[in-house]
C-alpha atoms as a PDB file:
ATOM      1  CA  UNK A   1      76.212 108.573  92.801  1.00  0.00           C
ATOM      2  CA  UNK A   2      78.968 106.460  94.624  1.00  0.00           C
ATOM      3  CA  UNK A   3      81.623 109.003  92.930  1.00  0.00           C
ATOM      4  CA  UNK A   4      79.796 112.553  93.690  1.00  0.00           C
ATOM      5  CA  UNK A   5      79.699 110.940  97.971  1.00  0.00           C
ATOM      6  CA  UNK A   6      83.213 110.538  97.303  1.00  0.00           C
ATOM      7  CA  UNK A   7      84.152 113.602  96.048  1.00  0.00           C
ATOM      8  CA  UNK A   8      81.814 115.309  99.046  1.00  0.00           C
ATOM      9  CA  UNK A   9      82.935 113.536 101.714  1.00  0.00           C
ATOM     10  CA  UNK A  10      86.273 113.189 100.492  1.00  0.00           C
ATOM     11  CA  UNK A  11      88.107 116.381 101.608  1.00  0.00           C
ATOM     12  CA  UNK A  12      85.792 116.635 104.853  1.00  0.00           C
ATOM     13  CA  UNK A  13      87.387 113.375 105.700  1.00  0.00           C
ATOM     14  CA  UNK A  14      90.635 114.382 104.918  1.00  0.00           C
ATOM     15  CA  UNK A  15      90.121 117.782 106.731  1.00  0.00           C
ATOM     16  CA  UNK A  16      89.019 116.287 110.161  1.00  0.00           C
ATOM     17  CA  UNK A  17      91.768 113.583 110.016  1.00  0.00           C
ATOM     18  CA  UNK A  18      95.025 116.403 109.674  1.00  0.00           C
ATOM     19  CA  UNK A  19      93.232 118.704 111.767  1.00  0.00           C
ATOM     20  CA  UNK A  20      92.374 116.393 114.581  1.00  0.00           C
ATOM     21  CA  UNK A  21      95.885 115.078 114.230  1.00  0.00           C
ATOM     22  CA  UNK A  22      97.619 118.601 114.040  1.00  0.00           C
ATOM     23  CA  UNK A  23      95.851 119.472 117.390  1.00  0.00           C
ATOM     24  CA  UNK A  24      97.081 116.779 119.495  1.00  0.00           C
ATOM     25  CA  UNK A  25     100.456 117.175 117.873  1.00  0.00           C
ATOM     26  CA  UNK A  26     100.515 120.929 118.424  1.00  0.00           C
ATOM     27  CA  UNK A  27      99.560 120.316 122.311  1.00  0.00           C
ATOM     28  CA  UNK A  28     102.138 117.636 122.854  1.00  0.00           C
ATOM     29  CA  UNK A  29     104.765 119.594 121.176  1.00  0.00           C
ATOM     30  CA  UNK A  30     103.962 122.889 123.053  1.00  0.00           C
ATOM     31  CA  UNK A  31     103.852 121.304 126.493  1.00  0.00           C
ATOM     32  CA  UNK A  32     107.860 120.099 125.652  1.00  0.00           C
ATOM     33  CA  UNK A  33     108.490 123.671 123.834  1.00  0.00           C
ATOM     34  CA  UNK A  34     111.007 126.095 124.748  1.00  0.00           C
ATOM     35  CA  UNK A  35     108.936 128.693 124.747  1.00  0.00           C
ATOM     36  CA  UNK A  36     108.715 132.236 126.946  1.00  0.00           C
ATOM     37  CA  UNK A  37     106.238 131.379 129.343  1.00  0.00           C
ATOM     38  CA  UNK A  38     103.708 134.406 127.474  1.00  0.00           C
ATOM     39  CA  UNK A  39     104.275 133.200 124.091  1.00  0.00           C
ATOM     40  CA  UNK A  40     102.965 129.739 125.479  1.00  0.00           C
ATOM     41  CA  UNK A  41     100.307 130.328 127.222  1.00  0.00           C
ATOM     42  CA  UNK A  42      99.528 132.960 124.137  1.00  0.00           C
ATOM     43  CA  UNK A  43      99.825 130.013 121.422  1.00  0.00           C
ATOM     44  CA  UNK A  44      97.674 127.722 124.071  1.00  0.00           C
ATOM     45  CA  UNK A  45      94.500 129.732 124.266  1.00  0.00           C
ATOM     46  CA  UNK A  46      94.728 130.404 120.311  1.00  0.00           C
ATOM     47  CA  UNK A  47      95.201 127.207 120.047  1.00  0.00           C
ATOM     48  CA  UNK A  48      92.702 125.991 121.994  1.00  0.00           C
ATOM     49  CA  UNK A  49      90.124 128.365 120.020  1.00  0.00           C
ATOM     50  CA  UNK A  50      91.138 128.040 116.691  1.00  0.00           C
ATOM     51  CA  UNK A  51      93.947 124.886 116.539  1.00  0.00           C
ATOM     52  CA  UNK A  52      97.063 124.740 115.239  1.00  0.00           C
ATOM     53  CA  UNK A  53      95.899 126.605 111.883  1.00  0.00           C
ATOM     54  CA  UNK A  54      94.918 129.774 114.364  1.00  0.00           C
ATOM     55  CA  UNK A  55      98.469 130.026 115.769  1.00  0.00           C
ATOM     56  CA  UNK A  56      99.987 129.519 111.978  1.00  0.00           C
ATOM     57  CA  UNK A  57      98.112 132.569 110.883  1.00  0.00           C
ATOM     58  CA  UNK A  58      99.319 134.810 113.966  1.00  0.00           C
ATOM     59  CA  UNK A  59     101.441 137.728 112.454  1.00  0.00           C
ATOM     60  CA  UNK A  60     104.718 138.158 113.367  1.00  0.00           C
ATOM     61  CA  UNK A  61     105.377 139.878 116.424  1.00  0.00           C
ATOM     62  CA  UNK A  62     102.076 138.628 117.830  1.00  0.00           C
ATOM     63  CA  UNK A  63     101.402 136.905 121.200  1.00  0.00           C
ATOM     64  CA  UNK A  64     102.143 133.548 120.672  1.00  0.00           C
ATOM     65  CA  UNK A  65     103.505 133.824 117.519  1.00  0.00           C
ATOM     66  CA  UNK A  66     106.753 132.496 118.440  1.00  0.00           C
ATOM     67  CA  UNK A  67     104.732 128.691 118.112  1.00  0.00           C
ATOM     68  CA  UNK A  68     104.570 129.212 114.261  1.00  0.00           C
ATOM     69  CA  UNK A  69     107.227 126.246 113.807  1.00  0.00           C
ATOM     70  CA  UNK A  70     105.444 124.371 115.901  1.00  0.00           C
ATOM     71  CA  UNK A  71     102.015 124.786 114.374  1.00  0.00           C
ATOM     72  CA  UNK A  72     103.416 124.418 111.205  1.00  0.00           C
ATOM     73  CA  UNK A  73     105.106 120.845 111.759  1.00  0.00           C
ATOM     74  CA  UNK A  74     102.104 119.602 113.283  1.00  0.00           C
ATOM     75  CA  UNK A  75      99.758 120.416 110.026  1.00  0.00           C
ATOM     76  CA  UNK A  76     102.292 118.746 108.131  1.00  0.00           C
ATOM     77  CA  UNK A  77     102.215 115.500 110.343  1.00  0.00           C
ATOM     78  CA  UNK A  78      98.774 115.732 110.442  1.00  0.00           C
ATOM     79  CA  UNK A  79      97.877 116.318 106.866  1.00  0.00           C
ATOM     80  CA  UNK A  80     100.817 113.384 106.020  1.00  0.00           C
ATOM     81  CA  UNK A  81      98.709 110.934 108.420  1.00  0.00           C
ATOM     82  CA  UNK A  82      95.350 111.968 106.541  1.00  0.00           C
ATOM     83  CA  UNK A  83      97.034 111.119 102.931  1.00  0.00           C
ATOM     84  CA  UNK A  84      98.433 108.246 104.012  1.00  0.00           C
ATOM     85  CA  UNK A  85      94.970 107.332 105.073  1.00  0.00           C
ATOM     86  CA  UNK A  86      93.814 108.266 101.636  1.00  0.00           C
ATOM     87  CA  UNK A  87      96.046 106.075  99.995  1.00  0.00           C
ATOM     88  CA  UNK A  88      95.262 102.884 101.823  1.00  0.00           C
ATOM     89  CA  UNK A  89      91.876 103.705 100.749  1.00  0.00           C
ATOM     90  CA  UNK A  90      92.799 103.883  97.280  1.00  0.00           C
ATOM     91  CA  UNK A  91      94.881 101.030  97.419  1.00  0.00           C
ATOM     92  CA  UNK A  92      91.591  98.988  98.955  1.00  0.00           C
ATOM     93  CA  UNK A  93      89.434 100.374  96.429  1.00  0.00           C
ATOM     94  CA  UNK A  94      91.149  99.214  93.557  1.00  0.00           C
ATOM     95  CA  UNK A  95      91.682  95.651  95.429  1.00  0.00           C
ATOM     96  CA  UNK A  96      87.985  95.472  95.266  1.00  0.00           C
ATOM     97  CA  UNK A  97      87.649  96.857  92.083  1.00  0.00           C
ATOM     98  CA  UNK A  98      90.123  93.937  90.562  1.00  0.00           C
ATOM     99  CA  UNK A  99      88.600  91.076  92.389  1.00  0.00           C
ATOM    100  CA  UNK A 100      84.963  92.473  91.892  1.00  0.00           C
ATOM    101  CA  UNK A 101      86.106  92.200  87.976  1.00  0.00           C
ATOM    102  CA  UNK A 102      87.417  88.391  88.235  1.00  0.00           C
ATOM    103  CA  UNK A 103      85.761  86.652  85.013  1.00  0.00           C
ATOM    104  CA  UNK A 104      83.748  89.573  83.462  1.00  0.00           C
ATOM    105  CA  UNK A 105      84.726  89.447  79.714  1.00  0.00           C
ATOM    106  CA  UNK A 106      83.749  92.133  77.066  1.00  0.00           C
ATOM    107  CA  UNK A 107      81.073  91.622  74.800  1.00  0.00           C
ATOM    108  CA  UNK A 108      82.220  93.830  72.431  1.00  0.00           C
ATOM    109  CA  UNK A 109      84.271  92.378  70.308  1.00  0.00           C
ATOM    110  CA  UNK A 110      84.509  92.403  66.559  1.00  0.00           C
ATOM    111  CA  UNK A 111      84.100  88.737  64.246  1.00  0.00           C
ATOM    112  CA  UNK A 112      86.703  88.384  62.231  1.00  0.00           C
ATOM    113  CA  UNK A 113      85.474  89.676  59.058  1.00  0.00           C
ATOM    114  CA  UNK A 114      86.164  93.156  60.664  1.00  0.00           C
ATOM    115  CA  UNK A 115      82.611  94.728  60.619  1.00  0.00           C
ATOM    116  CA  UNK A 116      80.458  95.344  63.693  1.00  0.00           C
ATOM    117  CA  UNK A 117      77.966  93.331  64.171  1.00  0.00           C
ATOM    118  CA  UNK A 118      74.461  94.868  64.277  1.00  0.00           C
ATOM    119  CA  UNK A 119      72.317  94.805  66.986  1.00  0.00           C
ATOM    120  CA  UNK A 120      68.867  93.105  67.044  1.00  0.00           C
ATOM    121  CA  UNK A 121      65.939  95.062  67.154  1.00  0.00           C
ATOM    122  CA  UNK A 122      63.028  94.623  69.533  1.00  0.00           C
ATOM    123  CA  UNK A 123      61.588  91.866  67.511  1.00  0.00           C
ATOM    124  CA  UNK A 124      65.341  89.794  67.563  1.00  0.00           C
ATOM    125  CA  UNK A 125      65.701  90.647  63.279  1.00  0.00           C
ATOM    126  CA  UNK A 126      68.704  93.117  62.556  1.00  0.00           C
ATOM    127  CA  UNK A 127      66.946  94.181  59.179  1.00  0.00           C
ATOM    128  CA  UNK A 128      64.368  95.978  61.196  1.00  0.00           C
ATOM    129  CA  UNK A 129      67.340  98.040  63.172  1.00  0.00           C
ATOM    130  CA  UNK A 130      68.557  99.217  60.110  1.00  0.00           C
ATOM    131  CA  UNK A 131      65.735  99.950  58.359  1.00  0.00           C
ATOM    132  CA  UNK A 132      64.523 102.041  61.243  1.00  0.00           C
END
């Protein structure tokens, strides 16, 4: 159950933290931009509606398409700052997964003869297993 949450909330995770990243990026970047005045204020209301991703997707030629660069470095900070995020969680995860396994042994081991050993039945005989 713990691994199916994961793998749900997982990429949603990942998605807000790049995205939310990439947008402040993408702002702070275009406010220092050398930009035509158009093409900024252009790549600043598509930004503003759809984020940096929007003005990535603008075709060339488009009103404020001239930001692509700019769009495109801030996804790639953002989504760098989401996977490092992902691997400090990994890297915590199997922390607790090594401490959480201090001094559990396996059961399962052979005797020396080399044969398995059988298990009991409900009633504690292995006869009854096998002849059941």
């Amino acid at each position: 159950m713990l691994r199916d949450l994961g793998f749900a909330l997982g990429p949603v995770v990942v998605g807000a933290v790049a995205l939310s990243n990439a947008g402040s990026d993408f702002t702070v970047s275009l406010s220092g931009a050398d930009l035509p005045a158009g093409q900024a204020a252009a790549a600043r209301a598509v930004a503003e509606a759809g984020g940096p991703v929007a003005v990535n997707s603008l075709p060339p030629g488009a009103p404020g398409s001239a930001a692509h660069g700019l769009a495109l470095d801030a996804l790639g900070s953002g989504f760098g700052t989401a996977f490092l995020v992902c691997g400090v969680a990994a890297a915590v995860a199997a922390a607790l997964t090594a401490f959480g396994m201090i001094g559990i042994r396996s059961h399962r081991s052979a005797p020396s003869g080399g044969a398995a050993p059988v298990p009991p039945d409900r009633d504690g005989s292995p006869e009854s297993a096998l002849a059941g």
